[in-house]
PDB file of N, CA and C in Angstrom:
ATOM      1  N   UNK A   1    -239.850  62.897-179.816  1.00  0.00           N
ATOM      2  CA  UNK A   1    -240.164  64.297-179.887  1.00  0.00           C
ATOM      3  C   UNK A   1    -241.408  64.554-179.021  1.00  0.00           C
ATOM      4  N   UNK A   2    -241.270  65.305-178.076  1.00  0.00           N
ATOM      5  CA  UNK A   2    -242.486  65.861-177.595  1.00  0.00           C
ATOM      6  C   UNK A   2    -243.451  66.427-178.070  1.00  0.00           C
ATOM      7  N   UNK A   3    -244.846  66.098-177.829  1.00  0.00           N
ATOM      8  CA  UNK A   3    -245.649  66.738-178.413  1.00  0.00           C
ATOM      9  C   UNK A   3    -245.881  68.481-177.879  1.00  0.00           C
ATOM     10  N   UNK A   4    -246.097  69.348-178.903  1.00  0.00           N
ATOM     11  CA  UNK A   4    -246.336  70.781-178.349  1.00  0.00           C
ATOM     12  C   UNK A   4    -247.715  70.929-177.767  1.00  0.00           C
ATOM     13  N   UNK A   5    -247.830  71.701-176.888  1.00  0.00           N
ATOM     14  CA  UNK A   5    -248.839  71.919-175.670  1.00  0.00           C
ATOM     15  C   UNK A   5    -249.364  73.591-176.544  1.00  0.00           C
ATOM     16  N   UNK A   6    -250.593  73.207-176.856  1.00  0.00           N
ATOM     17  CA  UNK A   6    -251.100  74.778-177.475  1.00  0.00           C
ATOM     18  C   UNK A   6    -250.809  75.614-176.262  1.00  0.00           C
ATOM     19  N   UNK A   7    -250.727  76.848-177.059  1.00  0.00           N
ATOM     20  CA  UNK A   7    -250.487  78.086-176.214  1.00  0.00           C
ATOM     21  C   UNK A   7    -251.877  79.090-175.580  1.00  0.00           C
ATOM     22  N   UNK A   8    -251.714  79.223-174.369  1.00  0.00           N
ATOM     23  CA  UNK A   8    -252.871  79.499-174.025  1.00  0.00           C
ATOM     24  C   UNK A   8    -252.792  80.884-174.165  1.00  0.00           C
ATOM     25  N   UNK A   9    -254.372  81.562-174.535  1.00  0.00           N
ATOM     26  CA  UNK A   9    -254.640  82.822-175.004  1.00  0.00           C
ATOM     27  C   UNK A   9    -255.011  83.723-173.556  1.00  0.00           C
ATOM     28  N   UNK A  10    -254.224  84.756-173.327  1.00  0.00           N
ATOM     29  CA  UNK A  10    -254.891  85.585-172.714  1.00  0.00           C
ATOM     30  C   UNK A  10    -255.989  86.605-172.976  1.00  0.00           C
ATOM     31  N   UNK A  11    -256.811  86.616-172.259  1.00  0.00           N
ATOM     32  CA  UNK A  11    -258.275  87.488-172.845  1.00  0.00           C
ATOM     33  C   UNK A  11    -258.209  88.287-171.848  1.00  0.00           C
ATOM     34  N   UNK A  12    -258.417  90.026-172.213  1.00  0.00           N
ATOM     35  CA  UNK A  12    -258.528  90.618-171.623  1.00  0.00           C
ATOM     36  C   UNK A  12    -259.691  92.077-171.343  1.00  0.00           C
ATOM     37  N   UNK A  13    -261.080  91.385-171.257  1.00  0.00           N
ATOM     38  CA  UNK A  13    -262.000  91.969-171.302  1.00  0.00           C
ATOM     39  C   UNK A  13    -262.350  93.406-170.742  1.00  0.00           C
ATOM     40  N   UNK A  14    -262.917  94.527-171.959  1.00  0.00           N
ATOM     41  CA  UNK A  14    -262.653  96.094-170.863  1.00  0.00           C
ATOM     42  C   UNK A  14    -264.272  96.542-171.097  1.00  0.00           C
ATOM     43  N   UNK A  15    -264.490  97.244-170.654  1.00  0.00           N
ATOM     44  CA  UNK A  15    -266.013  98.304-170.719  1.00  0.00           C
ATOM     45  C   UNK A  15    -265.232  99.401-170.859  1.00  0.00           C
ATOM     46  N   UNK A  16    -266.680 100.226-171.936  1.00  0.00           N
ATOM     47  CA  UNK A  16    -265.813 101.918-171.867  1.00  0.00           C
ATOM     48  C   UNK A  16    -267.259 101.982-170.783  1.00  0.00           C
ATOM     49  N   UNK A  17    -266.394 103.518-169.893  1.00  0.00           N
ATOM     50  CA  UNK A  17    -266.942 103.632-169.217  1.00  0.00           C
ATOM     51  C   UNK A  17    -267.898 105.458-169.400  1.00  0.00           C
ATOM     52  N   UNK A  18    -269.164 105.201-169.136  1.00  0.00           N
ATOM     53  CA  UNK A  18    -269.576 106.934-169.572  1.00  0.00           C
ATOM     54  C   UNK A  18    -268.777 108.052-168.926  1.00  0.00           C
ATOM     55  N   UNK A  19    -268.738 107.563-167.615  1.00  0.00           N
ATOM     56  CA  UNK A  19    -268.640 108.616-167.031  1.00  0.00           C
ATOM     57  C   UNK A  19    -266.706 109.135-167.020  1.00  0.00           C
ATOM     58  N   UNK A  20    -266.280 108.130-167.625  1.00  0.00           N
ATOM     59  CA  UNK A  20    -264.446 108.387-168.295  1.00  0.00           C
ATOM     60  C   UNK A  20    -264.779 109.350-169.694  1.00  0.00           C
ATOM     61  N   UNK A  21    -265.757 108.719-170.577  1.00  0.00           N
ATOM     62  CA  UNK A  21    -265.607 109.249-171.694  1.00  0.00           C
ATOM     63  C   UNK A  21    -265.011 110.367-171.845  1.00  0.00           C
ATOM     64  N   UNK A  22    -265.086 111.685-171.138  1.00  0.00           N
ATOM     65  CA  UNK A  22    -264.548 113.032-171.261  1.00  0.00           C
ATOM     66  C   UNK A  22    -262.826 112.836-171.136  1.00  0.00           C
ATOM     67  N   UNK A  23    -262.459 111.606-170.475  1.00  0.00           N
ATOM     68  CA  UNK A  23    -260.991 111.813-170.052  1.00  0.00           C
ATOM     69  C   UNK A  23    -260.308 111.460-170.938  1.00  0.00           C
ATOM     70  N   UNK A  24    -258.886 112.224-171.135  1.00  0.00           N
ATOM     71  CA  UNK A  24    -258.127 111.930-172.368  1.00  0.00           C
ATOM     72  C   UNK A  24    -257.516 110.323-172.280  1.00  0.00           C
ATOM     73  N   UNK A  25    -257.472 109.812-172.728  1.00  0.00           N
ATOM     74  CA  UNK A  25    -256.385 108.519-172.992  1.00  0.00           C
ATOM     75  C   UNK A  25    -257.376 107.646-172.016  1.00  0.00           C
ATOM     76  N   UNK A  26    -258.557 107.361-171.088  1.00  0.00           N
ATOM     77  CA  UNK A  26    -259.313 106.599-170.297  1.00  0.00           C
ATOM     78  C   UNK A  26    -258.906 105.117-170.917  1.00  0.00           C
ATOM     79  N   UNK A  27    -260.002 104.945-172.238  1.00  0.00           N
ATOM     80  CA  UNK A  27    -260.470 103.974-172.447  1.00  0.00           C
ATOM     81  C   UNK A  27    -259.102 103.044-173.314  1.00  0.00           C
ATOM     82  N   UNK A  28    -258.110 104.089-173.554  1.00  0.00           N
ATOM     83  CA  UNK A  28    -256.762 103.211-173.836  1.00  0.00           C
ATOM     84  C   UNK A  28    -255.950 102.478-172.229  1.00  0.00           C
ATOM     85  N   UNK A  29    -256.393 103.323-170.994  1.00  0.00           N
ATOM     86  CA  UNK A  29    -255.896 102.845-170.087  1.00  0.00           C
ATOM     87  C   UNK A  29    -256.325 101.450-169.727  1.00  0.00           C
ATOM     88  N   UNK A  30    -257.943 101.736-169.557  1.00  0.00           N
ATOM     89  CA  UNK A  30    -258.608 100.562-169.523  1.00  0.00           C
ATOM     90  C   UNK A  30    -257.600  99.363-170.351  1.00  0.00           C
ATOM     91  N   UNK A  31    -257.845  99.781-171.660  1.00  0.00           N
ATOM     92  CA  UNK A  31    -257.466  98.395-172.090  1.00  0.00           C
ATOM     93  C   UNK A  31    -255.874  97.941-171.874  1.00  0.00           C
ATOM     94  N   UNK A  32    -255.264  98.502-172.016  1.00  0.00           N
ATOM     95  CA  UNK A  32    -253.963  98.535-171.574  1.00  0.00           C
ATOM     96  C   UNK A  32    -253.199  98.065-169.877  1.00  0.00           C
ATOM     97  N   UNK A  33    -254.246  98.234-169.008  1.00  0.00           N
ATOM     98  CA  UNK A  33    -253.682  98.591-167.997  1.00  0.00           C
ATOM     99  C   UNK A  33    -252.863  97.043-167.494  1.00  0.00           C
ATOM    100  N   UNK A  34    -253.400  96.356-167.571  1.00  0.00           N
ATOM    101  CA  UNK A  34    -252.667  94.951-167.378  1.00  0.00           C
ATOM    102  C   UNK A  34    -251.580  94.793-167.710  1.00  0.00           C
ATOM    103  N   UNK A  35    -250.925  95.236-168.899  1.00  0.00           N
ATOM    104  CA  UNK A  35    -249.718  95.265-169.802  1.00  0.00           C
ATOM    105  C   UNK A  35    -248.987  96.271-168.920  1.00  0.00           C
ATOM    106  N   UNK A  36    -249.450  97.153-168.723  1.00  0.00           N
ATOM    107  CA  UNK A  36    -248.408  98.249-168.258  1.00  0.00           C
ATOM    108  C   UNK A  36    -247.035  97.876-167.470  1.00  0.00           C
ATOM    109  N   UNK A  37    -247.011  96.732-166.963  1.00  0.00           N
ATOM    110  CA  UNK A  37    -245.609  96.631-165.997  1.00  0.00           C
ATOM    111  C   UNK A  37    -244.879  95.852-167.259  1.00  0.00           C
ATOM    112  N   UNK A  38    -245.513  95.268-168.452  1.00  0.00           N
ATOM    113  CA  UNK A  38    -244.748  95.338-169.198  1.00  0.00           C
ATOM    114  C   UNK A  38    -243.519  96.424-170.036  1.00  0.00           C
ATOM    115  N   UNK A  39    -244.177  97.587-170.028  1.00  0.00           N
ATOM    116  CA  UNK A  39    -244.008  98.382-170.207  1.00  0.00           C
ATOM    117  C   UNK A  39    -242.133  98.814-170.205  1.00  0.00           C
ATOM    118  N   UNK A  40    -241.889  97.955-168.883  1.00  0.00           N
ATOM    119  CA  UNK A  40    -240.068  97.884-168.740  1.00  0.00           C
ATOM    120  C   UNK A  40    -239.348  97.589-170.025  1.00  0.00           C
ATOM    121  N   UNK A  41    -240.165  96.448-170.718  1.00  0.00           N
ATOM    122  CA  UNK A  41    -239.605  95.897-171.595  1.00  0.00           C
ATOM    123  C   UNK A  41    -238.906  96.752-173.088  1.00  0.00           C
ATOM    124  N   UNK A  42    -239.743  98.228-172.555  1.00  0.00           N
ATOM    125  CA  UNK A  42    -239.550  98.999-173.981  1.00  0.00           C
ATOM    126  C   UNK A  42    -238.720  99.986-174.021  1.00  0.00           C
ATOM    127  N   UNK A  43    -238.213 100.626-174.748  1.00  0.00           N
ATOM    128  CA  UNK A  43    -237.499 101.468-174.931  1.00  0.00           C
ATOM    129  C   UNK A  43    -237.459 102.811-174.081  1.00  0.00           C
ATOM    130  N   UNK A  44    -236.738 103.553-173.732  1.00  0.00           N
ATOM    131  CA  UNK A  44    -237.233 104.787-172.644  1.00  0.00           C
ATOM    132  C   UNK A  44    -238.004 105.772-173.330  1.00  0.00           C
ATOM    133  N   UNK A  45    -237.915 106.105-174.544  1.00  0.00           N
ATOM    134  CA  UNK A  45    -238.602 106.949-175.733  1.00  0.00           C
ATOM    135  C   UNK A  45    -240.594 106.297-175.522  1.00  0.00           C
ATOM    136  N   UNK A  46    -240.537 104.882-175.283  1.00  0.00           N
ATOM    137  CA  UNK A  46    -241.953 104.585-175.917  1.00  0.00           C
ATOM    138  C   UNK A  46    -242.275 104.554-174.184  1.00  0.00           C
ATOM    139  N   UNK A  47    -241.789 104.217-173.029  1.00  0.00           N
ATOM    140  CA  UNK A  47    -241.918 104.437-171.921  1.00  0.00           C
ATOM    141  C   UNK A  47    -242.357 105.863-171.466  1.00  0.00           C
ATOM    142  N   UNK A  48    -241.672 106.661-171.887  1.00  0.00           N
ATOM    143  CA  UNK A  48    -242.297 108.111-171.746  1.00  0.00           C
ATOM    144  C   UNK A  48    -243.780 108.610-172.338  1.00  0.00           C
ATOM    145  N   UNK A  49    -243.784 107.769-173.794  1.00  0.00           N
ATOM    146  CA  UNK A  49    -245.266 108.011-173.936  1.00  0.00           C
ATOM    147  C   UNK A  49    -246.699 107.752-173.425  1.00  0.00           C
ATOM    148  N   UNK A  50    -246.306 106.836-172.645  1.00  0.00           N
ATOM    149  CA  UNK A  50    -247.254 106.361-171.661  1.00  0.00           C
ATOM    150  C   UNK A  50    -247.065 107.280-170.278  1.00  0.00           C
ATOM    151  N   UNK A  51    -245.591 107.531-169.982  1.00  0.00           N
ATOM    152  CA  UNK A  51    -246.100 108.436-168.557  1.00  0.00           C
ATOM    153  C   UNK A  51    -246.412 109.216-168.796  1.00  0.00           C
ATOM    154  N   UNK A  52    -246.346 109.842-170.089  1.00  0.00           N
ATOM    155  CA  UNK A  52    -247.241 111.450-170.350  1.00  0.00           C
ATOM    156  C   UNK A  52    -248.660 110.962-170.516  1.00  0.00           C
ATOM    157  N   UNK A  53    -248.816 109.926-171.347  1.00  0.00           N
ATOM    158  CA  UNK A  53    -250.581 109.743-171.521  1.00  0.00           C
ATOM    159  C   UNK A  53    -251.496 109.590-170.473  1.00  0.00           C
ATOM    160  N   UNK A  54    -250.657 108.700-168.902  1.00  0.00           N
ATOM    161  CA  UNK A  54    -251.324 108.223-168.215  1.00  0.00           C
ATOM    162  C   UNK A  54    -250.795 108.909-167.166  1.00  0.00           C
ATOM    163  N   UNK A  55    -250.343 110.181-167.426  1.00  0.00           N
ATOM    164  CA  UNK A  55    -250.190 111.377-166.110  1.00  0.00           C
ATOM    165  C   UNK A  55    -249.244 111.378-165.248  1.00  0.00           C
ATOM    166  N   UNK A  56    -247.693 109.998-165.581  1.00  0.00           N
ATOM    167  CA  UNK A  56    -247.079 110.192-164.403  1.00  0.00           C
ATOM    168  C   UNK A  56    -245.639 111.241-165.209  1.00  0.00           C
ATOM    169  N   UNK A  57    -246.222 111.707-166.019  1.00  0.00           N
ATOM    170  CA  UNK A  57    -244.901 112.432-166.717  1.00  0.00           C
ATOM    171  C   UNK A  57    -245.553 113.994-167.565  1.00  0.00           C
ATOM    172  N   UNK A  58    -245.269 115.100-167.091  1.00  0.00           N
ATOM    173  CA  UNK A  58    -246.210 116.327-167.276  1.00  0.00           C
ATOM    174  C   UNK A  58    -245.387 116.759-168.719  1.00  0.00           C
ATOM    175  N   UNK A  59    -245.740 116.413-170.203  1.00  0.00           N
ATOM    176  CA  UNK A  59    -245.266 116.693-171.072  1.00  0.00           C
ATOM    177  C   UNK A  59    -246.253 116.837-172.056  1.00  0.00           C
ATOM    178  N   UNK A  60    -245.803 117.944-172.968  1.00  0.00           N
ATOM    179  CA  UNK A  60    -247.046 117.455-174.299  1.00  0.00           C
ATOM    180  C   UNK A  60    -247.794 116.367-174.792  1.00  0.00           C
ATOM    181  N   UNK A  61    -248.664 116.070-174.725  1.00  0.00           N
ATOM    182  CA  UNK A  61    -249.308 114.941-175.182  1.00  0.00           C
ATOM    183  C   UNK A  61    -248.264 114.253-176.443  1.00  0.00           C
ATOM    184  N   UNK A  62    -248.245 113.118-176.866  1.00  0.00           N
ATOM    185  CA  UNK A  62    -247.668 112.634-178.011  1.00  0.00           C
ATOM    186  C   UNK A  62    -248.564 112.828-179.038  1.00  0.00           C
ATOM    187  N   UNK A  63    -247.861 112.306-180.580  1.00  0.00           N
ATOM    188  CA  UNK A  63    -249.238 112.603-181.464  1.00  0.00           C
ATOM    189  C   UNK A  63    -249.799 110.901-181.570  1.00  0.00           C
ATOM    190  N   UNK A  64    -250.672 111.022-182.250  1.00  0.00           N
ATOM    191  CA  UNK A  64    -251.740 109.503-182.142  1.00  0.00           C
ATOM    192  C   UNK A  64    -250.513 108.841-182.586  1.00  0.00           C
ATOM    193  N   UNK A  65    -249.921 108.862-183.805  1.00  0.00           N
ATOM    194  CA  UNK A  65    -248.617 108.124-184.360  1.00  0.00           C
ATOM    195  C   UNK A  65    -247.831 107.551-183.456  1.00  0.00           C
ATOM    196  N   UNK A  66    -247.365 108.543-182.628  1.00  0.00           N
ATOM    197  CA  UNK A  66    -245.794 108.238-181.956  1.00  0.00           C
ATOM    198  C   UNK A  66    -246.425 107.392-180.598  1.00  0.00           C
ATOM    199  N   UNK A  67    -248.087 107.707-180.073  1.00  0.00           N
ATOM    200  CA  UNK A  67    -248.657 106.534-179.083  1.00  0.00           C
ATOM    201  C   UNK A  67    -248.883 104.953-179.994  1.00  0.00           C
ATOM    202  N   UNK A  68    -249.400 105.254-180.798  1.00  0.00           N
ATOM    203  CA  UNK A  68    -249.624 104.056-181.791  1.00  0.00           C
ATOM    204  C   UNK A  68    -248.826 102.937-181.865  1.00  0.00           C
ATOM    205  N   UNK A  69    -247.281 103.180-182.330  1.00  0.00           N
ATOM    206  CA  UNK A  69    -246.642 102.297-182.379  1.00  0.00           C
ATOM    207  C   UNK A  69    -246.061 102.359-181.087  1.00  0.00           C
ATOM    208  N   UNK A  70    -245.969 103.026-179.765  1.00  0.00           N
ATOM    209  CA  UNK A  70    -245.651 102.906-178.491  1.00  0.00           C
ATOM    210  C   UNK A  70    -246.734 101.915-178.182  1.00  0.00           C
ATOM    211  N   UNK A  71    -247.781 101.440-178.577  1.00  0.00           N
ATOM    212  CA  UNK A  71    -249.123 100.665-177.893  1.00  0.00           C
ATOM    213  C   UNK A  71    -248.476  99.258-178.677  1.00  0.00           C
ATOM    214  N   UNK A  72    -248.463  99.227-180.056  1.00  0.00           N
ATOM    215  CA  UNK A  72    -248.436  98.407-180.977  1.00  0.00           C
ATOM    216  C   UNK A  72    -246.630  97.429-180.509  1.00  0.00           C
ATOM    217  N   UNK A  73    -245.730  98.315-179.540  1.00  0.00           N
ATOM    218  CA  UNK A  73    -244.595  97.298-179.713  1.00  0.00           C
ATOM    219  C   UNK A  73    -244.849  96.663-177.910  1.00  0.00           C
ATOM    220  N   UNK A  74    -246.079  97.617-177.175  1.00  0.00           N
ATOM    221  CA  UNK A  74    -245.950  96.428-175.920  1.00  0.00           C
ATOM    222  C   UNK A  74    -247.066  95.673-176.047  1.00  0.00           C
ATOM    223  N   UNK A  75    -248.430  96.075-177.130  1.00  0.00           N
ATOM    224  CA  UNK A  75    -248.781  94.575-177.877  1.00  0.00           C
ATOM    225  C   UNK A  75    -247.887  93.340-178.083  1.00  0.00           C
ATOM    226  N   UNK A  76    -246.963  93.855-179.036  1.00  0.00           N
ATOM    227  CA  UNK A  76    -245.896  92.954-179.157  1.00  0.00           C
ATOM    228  C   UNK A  76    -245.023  91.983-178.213  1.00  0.00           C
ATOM    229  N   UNK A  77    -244.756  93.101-177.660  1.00  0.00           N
ATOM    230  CA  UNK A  77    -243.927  92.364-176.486  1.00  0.00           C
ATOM    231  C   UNK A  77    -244.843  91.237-175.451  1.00  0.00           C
ATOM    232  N   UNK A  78    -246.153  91.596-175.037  1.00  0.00           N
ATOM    233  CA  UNK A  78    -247.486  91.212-174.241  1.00  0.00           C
ATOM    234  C   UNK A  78    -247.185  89.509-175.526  1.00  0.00           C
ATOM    235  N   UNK A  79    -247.787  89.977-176.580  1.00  0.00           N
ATOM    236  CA  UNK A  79    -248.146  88.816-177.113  1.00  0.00           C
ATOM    237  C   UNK A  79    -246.993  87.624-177.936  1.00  0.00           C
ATOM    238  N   UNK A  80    -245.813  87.913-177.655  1.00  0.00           N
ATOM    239  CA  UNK A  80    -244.746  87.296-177.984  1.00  0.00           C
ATOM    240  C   UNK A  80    -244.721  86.264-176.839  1.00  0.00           C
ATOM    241  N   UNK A  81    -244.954  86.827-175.849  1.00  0.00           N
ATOM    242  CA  UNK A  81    -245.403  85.578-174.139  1.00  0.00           C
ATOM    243  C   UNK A  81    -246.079  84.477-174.358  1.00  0.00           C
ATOM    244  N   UNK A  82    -247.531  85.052-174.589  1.00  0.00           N
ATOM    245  CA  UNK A  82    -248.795  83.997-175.693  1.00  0.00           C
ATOM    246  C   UNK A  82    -249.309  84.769-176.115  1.00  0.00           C
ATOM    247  N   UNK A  83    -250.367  84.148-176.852  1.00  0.00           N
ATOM    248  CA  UNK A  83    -251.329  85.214-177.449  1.00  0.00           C
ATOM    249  C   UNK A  83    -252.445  86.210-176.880  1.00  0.00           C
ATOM    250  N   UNK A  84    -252.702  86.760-177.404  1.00  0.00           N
ATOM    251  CA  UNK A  84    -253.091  88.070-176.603  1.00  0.00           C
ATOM    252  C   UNK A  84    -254.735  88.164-177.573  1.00  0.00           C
ATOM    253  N   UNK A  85    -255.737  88.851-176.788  1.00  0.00           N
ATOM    254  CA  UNK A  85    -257.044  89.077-177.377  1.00  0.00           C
ATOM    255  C   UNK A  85    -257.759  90.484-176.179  1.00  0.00           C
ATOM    256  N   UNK A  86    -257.968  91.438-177.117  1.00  0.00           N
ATOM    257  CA  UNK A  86    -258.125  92.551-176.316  1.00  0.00           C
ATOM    258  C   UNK A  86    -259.741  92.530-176.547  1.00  0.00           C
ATOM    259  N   UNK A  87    -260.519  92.979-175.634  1.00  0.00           N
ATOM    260  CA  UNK A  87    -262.004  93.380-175.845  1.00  0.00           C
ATOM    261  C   UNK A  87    -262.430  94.544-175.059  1.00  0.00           C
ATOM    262  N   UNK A  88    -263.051  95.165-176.095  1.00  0.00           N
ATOM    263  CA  UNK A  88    -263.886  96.234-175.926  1.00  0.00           C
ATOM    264  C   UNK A  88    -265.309  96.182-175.957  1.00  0.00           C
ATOM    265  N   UNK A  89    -265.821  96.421-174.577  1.00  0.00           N
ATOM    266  CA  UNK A  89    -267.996  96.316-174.586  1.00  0.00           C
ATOM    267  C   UNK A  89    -267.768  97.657-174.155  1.00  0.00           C
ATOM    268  N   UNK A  90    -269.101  98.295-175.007  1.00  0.00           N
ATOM    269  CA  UNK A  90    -269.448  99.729-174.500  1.00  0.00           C
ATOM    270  C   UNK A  90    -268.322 101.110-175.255  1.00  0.00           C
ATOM    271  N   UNK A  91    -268.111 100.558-176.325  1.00  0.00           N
ATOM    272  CA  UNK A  91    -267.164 101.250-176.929  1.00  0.00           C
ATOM    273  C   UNK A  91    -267.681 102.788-177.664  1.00  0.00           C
ATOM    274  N   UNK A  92    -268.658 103.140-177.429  1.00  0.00           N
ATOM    275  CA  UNK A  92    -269.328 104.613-177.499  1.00  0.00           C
ATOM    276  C   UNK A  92    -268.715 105.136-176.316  1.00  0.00           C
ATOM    277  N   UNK A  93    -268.791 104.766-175.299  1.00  0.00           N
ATOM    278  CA  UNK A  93    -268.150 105.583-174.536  1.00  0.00           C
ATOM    279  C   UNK A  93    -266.586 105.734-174.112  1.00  0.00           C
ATOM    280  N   UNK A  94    -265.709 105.656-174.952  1.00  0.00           N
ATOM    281  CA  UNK A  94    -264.537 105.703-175.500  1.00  0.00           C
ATOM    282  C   UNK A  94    -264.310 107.223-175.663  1.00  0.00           C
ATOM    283  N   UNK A  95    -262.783 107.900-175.091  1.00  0.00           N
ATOM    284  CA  UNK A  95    -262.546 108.856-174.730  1.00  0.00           C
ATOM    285  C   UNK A  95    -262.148 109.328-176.350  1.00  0.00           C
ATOM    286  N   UNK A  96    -262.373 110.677-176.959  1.00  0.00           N
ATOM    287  CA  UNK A  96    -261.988 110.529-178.472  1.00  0.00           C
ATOM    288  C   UNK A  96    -260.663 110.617-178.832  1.00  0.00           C
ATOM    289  N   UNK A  97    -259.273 110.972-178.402  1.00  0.00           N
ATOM    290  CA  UNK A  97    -258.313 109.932-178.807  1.00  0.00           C
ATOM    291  C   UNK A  97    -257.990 108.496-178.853  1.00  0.00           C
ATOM    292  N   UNK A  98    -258.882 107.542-177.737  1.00  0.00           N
ATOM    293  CA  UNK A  98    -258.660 106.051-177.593  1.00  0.00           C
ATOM    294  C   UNK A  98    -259.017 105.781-179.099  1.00  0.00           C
ATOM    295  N   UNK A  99    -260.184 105.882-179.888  1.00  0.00           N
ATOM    296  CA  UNK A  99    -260.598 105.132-181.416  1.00  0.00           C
ATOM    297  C   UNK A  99    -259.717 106.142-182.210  1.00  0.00           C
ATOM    298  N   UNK A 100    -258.760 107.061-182.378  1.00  0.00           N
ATOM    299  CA  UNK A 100    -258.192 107.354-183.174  1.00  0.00           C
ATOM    300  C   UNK A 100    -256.624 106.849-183.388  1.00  0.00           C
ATOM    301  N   UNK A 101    -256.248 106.592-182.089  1.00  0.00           N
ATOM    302  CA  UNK A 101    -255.220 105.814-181.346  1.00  0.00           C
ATOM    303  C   UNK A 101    -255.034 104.158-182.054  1.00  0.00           C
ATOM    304  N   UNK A 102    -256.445 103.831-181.758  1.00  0.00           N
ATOM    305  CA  UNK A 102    -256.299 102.084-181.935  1.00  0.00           C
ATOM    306  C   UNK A 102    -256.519 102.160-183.336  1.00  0.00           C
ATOM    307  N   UNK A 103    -256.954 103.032-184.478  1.00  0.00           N
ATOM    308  CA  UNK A 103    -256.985 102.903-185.488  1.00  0.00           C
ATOM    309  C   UNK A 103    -255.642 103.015-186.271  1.00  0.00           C
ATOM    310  N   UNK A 104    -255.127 103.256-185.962  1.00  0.00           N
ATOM    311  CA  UNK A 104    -253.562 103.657-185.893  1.00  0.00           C
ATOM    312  C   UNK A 104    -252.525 102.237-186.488  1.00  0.00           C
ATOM    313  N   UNK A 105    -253.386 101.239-185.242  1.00  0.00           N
ATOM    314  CA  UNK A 105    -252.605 100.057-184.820  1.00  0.00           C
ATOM    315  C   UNK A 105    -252.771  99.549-186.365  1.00  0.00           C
ATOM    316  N   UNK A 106    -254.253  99.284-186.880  1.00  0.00           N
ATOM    317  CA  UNK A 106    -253.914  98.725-187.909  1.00  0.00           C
ATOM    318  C   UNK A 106    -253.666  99.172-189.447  1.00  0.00           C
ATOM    319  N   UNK A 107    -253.295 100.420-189.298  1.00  0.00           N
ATOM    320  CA  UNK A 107    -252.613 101.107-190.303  1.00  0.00           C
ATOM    321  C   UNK A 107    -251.358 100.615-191.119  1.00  0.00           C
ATOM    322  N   UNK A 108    -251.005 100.022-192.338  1.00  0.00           N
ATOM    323  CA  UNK A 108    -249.782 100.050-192.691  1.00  0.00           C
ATOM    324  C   UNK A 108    -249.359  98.623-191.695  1.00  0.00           C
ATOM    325  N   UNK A 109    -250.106  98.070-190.846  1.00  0.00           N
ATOM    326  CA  UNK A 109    -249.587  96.777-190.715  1.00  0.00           C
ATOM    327  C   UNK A 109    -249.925  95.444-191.170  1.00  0.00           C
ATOM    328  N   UNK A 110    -249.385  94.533-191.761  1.00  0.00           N
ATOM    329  CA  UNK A 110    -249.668  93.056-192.407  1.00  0.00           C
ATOM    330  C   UNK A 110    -250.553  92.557-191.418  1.00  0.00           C
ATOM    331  N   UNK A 111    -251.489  91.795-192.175  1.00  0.00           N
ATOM    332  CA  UNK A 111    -252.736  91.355-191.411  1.00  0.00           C
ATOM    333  C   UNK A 111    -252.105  89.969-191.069  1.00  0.00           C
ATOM    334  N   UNK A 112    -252.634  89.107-189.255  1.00  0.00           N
ATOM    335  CA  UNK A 112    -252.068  88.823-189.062  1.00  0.00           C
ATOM    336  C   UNK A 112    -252.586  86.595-190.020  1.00  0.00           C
ATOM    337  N   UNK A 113    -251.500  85.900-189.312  1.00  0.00           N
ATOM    338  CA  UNK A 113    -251.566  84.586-190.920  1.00  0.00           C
ATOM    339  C   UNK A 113    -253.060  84.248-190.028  1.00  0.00           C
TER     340      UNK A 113
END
């Protein structure tokens, strides 16, 4: 039997930035933005919520909910690859849907083993 080779963690370090703070969805882009070509992987429903958030799709904003678990299943998908570790420095300057957004994530979900 072969021995298993730990799985290496991706880290993906962000700054909020001041001068974003005013912009809607910024500091979710920031952290997100790496993942985004993941993004194929998802459904066309949770795909749309991102081109509206991140401007390539001119529609009502979504509500924090329906971005939430759109963030939370290409988490998923991102960290089903390996593991995944998101960071935030400078998190005052966070656009005010990004901390209502990521609070979202751990709402109603099982903490992880």
């Amino acid at each position: 039997m072969a021995a298993s080779r730990p799985r290496r963690t991706t880290g993906d370090p962000r700054r909020g930035v001041e001068a974003e703070a005013e912009l809607p969805f910024a500091a979710l882009h920031q952290l997100l933005y790496s993942l985004l070509p993941r993004s194929a992987g998802l459904d066309e429903g949770h795909r749309a919520v991102f081109d509206v958030v991140f401007g390539l799709r001119d529609c009502k904003a979504p509500s924090v909910m329906t971005l939430g678990i759109a963030v939370l299943d290409l988490l998923s998908l991102a960290a089903a690859e390996q593991p995944l570790l998101l960071l935030l420095d400078d998190g005052q300057w966070m656009d005010a849907p990004a901390p209502r957004c990521a609070g979202s994530w751990g709402a109603g979900s099982p903490a992880a083993p």
